[in-house]
C-alpha atoms as a PDB file:
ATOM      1  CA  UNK A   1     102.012  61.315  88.371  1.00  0.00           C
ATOM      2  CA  UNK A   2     103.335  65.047  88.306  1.00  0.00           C
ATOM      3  CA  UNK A   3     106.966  65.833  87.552  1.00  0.00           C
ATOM      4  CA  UNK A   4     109.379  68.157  87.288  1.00  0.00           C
ATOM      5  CA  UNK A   5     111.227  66.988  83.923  1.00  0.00           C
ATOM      6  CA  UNK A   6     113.373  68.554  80.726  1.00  0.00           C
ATOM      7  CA  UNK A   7     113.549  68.281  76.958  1.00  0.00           C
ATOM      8  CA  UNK A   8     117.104  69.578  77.300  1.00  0.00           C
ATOM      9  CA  UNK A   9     119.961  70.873  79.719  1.00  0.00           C
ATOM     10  CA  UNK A  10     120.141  74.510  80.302  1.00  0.00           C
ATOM     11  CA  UNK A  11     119.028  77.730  82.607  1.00  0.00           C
ATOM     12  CA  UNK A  12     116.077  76.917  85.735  1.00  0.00           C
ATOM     13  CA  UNK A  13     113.299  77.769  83.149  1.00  0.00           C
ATOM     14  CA  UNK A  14     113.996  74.450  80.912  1.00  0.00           C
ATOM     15  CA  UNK A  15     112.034  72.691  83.662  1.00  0.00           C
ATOM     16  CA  UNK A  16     108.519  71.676  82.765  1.00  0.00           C
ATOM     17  CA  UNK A  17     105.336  70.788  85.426  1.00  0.00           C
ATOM     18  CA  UNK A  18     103.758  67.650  83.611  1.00  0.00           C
ATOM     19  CA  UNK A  19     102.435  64.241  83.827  1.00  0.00           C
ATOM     20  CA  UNK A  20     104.585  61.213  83.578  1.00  0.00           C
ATOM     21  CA  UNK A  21     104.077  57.397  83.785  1.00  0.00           C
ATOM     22  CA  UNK A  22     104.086  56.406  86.818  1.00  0.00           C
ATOM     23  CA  UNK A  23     107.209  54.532  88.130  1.00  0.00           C
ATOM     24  CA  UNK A  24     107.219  50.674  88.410  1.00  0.00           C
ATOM     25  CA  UNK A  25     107.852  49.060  91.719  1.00  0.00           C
ATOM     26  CA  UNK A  26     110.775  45.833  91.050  1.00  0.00           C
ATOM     27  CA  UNK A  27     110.824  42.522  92.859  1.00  0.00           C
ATOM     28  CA  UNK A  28     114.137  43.789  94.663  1.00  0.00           C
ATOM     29  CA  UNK A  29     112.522  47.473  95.350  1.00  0.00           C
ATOM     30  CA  UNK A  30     110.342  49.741  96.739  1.00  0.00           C
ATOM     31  CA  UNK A  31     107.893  52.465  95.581  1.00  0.00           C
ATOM     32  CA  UNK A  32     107.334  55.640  97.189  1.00  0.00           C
ATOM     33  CA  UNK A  33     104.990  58.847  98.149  1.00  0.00           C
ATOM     34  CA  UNK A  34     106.958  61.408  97.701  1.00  0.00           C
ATOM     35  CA  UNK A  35     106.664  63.865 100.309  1.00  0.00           C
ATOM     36  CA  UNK A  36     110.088  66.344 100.398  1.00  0.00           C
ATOM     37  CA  UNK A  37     112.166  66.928  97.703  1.00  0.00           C
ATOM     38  CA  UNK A  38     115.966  67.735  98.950  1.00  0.00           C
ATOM     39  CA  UNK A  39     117.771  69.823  96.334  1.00  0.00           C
ATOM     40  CA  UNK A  40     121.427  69.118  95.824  1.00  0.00           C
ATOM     41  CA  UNK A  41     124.407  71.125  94.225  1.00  0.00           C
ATOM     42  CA  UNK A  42     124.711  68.280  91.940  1.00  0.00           C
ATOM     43  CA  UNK A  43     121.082  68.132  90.349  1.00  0.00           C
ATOM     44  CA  UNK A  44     121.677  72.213  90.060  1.00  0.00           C
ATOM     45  CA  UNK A  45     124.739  71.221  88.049  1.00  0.00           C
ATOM     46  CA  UNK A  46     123.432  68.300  86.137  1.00  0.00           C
ATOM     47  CA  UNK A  47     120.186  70.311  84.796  1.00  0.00           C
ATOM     48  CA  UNK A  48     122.344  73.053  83.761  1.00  0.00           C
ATOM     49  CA  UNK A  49     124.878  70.894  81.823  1.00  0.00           C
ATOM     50  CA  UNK A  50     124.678  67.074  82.914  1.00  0.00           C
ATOM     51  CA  UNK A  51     123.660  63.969  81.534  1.00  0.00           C
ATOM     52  CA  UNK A  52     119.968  62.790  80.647  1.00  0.00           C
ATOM     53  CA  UNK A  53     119.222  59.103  80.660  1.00  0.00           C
ATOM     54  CA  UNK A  54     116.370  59.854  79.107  1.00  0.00           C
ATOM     55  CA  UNK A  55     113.630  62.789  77.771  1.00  0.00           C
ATOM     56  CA  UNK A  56     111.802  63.610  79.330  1.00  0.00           C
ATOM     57  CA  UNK A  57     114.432  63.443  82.259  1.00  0.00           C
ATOM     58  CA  UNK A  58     113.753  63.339  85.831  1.00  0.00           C
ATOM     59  CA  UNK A  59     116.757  64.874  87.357  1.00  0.00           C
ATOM     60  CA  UNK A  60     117.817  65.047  91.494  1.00  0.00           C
ATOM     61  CA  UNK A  61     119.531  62.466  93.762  1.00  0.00           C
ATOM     62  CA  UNK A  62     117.747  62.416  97.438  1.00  0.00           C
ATOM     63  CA  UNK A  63     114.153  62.510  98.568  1.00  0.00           C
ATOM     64  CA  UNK A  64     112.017  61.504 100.994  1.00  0.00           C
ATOM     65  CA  UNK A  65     108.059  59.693 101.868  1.00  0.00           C
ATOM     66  CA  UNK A  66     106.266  57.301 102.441  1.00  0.00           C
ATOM     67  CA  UNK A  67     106.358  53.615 101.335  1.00  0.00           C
ATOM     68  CA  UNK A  68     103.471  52.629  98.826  1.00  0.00           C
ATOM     69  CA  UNK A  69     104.647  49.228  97.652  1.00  0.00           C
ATOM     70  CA  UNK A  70     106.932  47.248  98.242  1.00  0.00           C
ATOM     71  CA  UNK A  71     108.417  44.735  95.876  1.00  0.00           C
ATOM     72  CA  UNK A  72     107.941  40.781  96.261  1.00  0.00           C
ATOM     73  CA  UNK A  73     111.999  40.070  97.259  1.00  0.00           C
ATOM     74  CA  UNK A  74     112.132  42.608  99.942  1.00  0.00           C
ATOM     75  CA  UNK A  75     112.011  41.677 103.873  1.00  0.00           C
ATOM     76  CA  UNK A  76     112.677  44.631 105.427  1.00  0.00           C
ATOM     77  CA  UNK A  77     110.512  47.753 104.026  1.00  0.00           C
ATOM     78  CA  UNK A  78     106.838  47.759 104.745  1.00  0.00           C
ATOM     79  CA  UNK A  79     103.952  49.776 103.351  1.00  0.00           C
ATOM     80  CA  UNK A  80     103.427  52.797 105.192  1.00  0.00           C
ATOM     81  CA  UNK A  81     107.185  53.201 106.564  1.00  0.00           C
ATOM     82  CA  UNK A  82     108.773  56.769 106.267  1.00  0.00           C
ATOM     83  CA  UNK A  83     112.371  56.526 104.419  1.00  0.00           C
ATOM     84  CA  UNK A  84     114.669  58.666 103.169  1.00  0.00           C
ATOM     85  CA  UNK A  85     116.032  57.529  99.731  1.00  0.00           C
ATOM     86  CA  UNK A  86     119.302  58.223  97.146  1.00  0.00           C
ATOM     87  CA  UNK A  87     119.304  57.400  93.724  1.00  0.00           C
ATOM     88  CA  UNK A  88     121.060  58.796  90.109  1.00  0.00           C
ATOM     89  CA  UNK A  89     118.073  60.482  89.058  1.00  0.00           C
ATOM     90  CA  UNK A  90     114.082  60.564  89.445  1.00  0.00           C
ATOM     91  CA  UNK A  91     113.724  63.150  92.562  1.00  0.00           C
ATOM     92  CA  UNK A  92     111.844  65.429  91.096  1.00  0.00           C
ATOM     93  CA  UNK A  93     108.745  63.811  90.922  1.00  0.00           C
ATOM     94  CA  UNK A  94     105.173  62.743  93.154  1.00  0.00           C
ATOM     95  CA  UNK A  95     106.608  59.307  92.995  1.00  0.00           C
ATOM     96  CA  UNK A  96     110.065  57.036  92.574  1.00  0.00           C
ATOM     97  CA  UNK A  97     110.595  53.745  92.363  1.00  0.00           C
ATOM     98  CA  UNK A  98     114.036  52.199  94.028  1.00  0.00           C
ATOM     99  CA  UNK A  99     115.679  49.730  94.884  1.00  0.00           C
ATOM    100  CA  UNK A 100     115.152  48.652  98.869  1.00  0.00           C
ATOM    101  CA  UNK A 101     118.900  49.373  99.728  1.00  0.00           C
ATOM    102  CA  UNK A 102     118.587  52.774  98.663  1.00  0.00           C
ATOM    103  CA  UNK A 103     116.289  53.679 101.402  1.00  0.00           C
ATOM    104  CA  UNK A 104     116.932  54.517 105.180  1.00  0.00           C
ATOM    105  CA  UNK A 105     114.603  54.699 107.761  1.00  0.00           C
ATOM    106  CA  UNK A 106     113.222  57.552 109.128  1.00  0.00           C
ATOM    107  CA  UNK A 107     112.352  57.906 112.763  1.00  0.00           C
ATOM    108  CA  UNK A 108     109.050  59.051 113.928  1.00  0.00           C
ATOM    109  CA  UNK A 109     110.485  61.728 115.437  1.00  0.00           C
ATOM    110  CA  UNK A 110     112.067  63.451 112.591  1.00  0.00           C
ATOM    111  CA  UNK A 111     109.638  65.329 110.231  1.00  0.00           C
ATOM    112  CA  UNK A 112     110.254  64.051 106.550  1.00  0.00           C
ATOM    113  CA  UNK A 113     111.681  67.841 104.623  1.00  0.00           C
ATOM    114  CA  UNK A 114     114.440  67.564 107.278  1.00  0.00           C
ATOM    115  CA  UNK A 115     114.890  64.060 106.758  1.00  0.00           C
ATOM    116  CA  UNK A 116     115.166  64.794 103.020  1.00  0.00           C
ATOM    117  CA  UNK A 117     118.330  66.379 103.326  1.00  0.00           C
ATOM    118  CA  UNK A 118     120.354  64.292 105.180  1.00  0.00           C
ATOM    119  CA  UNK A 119     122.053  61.338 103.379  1.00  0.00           C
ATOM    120  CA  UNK A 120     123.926  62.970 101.009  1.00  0.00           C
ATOM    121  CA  UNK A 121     125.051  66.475 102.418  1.00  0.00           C
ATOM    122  CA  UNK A 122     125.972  65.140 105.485  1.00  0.00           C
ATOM    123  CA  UNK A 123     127.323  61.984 104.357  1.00  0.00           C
ATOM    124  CA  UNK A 124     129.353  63.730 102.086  1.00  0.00           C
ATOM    125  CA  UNK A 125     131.019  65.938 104.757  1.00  0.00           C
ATOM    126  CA  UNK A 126     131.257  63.440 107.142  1.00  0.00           C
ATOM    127  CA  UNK A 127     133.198  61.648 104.240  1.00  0.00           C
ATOM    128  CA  UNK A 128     135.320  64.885 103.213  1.00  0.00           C
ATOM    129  CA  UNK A 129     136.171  65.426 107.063  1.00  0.00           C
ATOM    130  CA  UNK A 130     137.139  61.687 108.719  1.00  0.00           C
ATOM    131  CA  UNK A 131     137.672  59.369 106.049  1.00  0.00           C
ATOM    132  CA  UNK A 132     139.583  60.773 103.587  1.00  0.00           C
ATOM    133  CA  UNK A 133     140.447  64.268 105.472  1.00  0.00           C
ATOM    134  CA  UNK A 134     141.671  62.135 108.274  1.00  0.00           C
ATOM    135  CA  UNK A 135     140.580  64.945 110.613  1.00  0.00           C
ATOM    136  CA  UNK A 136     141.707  64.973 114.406  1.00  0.00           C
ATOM    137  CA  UNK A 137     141.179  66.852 117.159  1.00  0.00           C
ATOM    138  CA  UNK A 138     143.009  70.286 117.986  1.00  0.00           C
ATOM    139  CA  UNK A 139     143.614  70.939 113.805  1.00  0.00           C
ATOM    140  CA  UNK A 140     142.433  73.341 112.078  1.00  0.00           C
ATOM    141  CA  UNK A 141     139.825  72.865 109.072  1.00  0.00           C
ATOM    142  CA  UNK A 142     138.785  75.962 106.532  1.00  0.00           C
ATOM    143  CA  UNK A 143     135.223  74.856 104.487  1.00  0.00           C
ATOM    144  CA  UNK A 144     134.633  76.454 101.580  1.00  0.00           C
ATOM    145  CA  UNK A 145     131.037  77.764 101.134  1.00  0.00           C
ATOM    146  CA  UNK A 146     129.975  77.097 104.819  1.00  0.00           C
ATOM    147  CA  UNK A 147     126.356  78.474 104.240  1.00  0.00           C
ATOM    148  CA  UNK A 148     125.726  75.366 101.686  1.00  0.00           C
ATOM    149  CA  UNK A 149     123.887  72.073 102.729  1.00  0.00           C
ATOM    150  CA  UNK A 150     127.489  70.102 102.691  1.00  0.00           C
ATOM    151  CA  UNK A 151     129.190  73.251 104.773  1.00  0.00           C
ATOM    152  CA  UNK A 152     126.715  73.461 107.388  1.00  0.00           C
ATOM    153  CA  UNK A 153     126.984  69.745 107.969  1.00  0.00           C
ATOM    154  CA  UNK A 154     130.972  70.130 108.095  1.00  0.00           C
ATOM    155  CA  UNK A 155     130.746  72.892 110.763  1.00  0.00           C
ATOM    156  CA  UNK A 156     128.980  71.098 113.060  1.00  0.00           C
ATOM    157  CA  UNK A 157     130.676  67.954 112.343  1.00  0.00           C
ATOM    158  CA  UNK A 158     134.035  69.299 112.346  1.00  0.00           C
ATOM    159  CA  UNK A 159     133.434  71.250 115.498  1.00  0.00           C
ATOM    160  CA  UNK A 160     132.055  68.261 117.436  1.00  0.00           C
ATOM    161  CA  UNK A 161     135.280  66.389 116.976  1.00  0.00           C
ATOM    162  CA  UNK A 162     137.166  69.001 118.685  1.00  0.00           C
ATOM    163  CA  UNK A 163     138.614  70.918 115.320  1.00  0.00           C
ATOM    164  CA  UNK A 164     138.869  74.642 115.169  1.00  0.00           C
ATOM    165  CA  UNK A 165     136.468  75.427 112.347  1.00  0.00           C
ATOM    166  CA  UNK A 166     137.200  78.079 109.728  1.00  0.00           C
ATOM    167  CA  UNK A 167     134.754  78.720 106.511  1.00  0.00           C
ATOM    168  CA  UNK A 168     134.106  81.246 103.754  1.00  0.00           C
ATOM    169  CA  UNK A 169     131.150  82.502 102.557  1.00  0.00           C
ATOM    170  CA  UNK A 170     129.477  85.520 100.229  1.00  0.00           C
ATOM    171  CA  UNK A 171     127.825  88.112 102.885  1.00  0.00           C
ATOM    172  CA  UNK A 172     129.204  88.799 106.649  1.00  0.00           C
ATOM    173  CA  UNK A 173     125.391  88.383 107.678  1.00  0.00           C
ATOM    174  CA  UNK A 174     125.591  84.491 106.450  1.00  0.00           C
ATOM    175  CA  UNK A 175     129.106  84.132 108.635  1.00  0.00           C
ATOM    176  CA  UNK A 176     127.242  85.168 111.621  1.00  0.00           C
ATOM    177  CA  UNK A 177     124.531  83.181 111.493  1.00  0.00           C
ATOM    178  CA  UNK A 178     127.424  80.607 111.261  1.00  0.00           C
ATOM    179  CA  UNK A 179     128.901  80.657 114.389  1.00  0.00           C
ATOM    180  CA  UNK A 180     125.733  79.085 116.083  1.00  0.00           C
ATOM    181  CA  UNK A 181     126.143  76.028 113.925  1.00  0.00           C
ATOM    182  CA  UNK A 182     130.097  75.926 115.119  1.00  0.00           C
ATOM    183  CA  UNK A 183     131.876  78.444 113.436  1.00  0.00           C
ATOM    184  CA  UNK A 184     135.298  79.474 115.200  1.00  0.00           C
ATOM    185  CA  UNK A 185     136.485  82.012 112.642  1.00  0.00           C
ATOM    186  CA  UNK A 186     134.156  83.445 109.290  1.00  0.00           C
ATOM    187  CA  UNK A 187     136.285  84.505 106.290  1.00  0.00           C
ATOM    188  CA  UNK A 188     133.722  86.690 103.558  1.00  0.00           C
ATOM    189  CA  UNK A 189     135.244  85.657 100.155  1.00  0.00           C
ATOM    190  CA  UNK A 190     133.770  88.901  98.321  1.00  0.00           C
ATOM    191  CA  UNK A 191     136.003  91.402 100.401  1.00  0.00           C
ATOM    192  CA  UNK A 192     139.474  90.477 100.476  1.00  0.00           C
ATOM    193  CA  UNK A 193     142.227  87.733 100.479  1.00  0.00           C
ATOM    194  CA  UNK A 194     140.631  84.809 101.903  1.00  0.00           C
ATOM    195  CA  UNK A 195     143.861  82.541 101.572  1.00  0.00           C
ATOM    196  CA  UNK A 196     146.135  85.273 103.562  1.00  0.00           C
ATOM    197  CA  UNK A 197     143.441  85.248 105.803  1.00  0.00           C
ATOM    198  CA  UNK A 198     143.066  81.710 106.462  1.00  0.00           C
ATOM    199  CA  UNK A 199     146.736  80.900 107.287  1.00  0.00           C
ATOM    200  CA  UNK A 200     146.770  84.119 109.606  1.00  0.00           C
ATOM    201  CA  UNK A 201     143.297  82.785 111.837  1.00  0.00           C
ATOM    202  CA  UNK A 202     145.671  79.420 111.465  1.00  0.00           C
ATOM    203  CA  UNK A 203     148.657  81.170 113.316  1.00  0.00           C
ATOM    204  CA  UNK A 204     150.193  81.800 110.273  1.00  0.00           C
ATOM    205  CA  UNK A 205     150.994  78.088 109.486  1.00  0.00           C
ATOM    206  CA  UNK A 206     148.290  77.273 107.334  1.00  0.00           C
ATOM    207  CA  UNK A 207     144.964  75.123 108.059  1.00  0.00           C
ATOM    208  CA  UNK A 208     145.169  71.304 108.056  1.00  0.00           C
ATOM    209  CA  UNK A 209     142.484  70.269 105.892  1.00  0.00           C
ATOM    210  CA  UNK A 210     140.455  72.008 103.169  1.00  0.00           C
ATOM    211  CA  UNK A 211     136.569  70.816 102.546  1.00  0.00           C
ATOM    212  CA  UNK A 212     136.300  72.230  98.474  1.00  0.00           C
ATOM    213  CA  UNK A 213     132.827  72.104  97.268  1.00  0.00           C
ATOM    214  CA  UNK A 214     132.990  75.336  94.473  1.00  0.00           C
ATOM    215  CA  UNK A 215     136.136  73.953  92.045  1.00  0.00           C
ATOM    216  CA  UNK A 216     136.924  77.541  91.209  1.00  0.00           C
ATOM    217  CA  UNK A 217     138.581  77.670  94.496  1.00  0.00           C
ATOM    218  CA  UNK A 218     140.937  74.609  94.228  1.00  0.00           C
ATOM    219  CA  UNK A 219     144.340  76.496  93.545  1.00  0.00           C
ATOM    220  CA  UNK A 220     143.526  78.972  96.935  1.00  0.00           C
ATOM    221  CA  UNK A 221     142.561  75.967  98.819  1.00  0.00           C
ATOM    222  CA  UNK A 222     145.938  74.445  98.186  1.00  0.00           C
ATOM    223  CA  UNK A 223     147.571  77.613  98.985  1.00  0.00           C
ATOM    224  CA  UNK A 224     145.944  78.053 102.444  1.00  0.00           C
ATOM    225  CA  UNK A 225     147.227  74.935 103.675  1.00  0.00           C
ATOM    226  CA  UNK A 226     150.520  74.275 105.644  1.00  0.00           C
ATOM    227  CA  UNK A 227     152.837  71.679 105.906  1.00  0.00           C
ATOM    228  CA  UNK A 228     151.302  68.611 105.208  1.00  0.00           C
ATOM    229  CA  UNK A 229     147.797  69.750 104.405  1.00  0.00           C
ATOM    230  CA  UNK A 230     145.157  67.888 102.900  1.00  0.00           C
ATOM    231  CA  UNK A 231     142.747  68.964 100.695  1.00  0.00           C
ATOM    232  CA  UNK A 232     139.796  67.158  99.779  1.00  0.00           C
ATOM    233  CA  UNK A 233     137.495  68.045  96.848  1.00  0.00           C
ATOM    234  CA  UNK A 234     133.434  67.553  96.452  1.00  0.00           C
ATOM    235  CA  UNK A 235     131.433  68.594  93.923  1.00  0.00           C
ATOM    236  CA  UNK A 236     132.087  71.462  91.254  1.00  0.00           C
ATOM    237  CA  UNK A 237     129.652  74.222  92.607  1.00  0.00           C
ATOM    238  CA  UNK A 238     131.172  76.824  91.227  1.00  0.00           C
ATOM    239  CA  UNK A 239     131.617  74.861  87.624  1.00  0.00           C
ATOM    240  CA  UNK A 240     135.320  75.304  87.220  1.00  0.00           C
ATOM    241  CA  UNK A 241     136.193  73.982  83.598  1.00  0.00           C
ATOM    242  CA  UNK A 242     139.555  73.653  84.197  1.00  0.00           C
ATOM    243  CA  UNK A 243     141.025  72.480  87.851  1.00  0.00           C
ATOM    244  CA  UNK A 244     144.203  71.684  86.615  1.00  0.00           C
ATOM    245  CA  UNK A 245     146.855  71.642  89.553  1.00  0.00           C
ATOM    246  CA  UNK A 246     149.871  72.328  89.377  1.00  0.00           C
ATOM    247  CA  UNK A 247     151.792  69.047  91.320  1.00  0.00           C
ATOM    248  CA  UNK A 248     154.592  71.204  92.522  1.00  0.00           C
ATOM    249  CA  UNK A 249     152.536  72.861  94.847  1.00  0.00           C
ATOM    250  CA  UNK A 250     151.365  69.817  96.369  1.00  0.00           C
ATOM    251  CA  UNK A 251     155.160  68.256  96.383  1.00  0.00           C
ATOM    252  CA  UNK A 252     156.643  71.570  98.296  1.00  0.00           C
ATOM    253  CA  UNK A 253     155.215  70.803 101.072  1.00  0.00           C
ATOM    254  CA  UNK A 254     154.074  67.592 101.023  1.00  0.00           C
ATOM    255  CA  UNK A 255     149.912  68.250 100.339  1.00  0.00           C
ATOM    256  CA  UNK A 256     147.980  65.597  99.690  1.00  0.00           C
ATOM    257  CA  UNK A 257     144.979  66.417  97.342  1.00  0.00           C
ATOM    258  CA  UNK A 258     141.218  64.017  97.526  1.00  0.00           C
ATOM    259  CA  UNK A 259     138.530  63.633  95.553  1.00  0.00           C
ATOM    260  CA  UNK A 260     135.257  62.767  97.013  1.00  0.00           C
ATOM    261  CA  UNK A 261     132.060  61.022  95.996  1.00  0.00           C
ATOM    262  CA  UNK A 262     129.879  59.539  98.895  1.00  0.00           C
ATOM    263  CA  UNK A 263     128.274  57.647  96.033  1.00  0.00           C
ATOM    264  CA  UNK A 264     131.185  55.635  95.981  1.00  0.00           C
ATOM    265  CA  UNK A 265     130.932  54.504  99.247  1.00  0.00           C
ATOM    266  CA  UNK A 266     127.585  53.773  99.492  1.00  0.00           C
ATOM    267  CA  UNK A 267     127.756  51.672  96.357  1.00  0.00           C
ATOM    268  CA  UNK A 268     131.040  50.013  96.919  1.00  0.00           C
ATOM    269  CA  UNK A 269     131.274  50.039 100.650  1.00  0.00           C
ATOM    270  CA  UNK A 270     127.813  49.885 102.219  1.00  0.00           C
ATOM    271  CA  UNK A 271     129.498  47.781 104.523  1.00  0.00           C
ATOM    272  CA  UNK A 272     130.503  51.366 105.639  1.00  0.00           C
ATOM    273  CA  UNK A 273     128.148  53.812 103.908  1.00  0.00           C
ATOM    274  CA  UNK A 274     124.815  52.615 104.775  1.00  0.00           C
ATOM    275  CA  UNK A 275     125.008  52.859 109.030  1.00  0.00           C
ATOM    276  CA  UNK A 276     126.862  55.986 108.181  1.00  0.00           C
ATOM    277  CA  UNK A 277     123.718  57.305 107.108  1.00  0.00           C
ATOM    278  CA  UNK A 278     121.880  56.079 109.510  1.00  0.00           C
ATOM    279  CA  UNK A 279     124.303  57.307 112.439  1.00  0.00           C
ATOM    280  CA  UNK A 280     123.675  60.799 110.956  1.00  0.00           C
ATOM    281  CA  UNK A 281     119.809  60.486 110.792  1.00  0.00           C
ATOM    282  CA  UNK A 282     119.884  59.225 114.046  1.00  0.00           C
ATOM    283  CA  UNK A 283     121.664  62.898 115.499  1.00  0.00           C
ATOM    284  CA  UNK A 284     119.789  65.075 113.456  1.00  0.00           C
ATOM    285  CA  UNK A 285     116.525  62.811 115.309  1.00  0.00           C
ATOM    286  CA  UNK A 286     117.644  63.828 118.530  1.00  0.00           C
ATOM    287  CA  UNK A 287     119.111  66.800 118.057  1.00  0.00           C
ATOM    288  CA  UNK A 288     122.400  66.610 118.382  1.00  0.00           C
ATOM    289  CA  UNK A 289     123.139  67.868 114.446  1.00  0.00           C
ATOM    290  CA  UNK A 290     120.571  70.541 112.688  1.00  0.00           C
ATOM    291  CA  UNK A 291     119.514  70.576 109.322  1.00  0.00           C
ATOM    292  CA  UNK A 292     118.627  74.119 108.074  1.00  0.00           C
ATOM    293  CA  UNK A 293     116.100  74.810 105.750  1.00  0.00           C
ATOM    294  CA  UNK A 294     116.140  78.013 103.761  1.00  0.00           C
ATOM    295  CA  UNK A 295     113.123  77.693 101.660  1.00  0.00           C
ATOM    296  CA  UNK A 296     110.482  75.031 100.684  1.00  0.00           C
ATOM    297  CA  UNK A 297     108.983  75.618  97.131  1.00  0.00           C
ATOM    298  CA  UNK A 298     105.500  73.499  95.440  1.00  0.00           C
ATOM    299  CA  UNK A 299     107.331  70.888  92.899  1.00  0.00           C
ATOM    300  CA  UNK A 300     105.147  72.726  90.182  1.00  0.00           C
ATOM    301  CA  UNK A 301     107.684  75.880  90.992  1.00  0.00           C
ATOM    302  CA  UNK A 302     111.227  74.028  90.669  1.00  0.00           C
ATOM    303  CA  UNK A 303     112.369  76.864  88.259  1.00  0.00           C
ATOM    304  CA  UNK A 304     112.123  78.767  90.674  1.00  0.00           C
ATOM    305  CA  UNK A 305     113.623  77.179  93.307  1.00  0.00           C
ATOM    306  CA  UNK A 306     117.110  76.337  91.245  1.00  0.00           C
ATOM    307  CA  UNK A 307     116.915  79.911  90.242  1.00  0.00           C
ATOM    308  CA  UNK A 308     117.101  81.019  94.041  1.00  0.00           C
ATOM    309  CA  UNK A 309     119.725  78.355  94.425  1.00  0.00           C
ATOM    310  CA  UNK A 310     122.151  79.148  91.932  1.00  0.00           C
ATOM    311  CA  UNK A 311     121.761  83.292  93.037  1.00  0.00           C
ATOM    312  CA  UNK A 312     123.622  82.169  96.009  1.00  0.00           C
ATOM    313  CA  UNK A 313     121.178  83.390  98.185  1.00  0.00           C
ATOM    314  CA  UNK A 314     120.048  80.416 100.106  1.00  0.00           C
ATOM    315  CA  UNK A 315     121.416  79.718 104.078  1.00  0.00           C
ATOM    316  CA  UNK A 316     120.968  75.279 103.740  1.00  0.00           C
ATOM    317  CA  UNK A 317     118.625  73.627 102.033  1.00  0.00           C
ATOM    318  CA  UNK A 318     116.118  74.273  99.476  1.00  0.00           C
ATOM    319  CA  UNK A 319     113.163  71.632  99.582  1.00  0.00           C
ATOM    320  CA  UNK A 320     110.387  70.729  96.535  1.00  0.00           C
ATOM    321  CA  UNK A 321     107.014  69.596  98.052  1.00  0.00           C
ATOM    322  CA  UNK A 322     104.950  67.544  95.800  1.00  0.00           C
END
């Protein structure tokens, strides 16, 4: 099969187009057509810097297809079924091979690029904003990065439980195109003091609840809060080095501070995790959440695609096609 892979970590261009073995369906998995390629902030981040099981590595976390095989101890995946998978590594690629509980189904409704960017944006914000952001109707929330997959998933999420939505982004054009998705109040980072000018659209008090995706932020995020704010933390987008906090601003005024991996709960609480997903699938199927897709990209241009990604340029998703 045809892959996306790297010798070594670094800039977009490390990626090569090239043939791989193909991957191995297990007794306990399933394997997969790859059809849409979902890119996340954290494959961005791991090719750039991250880990590499192996070399040639396969990096990226979410994908979805069409079911191939399916392996001799699973029940209830069938050949031919569209699913939407999650998994460390292996995205980037005409095929994977997973394990059965790391697939969802996907409805026939639901075309498979937008389906390929659901579990683990809006997972993840549904995560940041109700489970550990404890989020309730009538407060106020400020997301950081709004025009990212995980911020547009917060909006809309945030503003459908009855929360006055505030977010930041890099361009006044991307804040209006916001306020279809939910947006109450746009705050453009680039042009002034976003933290002064969060707690004013608060009324002064500060917001409730932070969503921080970009790291470099952390120390503003605190600051914007009022009494009793909570801040919860995803993902390092803007690859802070060093988000050391300071615990007396937390202790003044009784913050509370989060960090968030919907990994965790999908491997240690799929109790939880796993019809989570499949709530959220289920509203972007009929309509009642949108998934936004900036650009779609050949898997043979991937470069490119990170590239576009990391310029800060893209409003949502960027998908890989095989």
């Amino acid at each position: 099969m045809k892959a996306a892979v790297y010798y070594e970590t670094g800039a977009p261009d490390v990626f090569r187009y090239e043939e791989v073995a193909d991957p191995v369906c297990q007794p306990g998995g399933v394997l997969i057509d790859v059809k849409a390629i979902s890119i996340e902030g954290g494959d961005v981040l791991n090719r750039a810097g991250g880990e590499m099981p192996r070399s040639p590595h396969v990096v990226g976390y979410q994908c979805a297809g069409i079911i191939r095989e399916v392996g001799s101890q699973v029940t209830d995946r069938s050949a031919g079924q569209r699913v939407v998978c999650v998994m460390p590594f292996g995205s980037h690629a005409a095929m994977v091979a997973v394990a059965g509980q790391q697939t969802f189904p996907v409805p026939d409704d639901l075309d498979l690029e937008r389906a390929a960017c659901i579990p683990v944006a809006y997972g993840t914000a549904d995560e940041c904003l109700f489970e550990f952001g404890h989020l309730k109707a009538g407060e106020t929330v400020l997301i950081q990065a709004g025009a990212g997959g995980v911020g547009l998933a917060a909006i809309q999420l945030a503003k459908r439980a009855g929360a006055t939505v505030l977010a930041t982004a890099s361009s006044d054009e991307k804040l209006e195109r916001l306020k279809e998705f939910g947006l109450d109040h746009g705050i453009n980072y680039r042009s002034g003091d976003w933290v002064s000018e969060a707690r004013g659209k608060s009324g002064g008090m500060g917001v409730n609840l932070v969503v921080d995706s970009v790291g470099t932020t952390l120390e503003g995020s605190i600051a914007a809060t009022g009494y009793k704010g909570r801040i919860v933390v995803v993902g390092n987008a803007g690859r802070a080095e060093n988000r050391g906090v300071d615990p007396a601003k937390l202790s003044e005024m009784n913050r509370s501070l989060t960090g968030v991996f919907f990994g965790g709960a999908l491997m240690f609480e799929p109790q939880r995790g796993r019809p989570l997903v499949e709530r959220l699938i289920g509203d972007v199927a009929n309509g009642s959440l949108k998934v936004v897709i900036d650009r779609t990209y050949p898997l043979a241009e991937a470069a490119a695609a990170h590239a576009y990604i990391e310029g800060r340029q893209a409003f949502g998703r960027v998908v890989l096609v095989p």
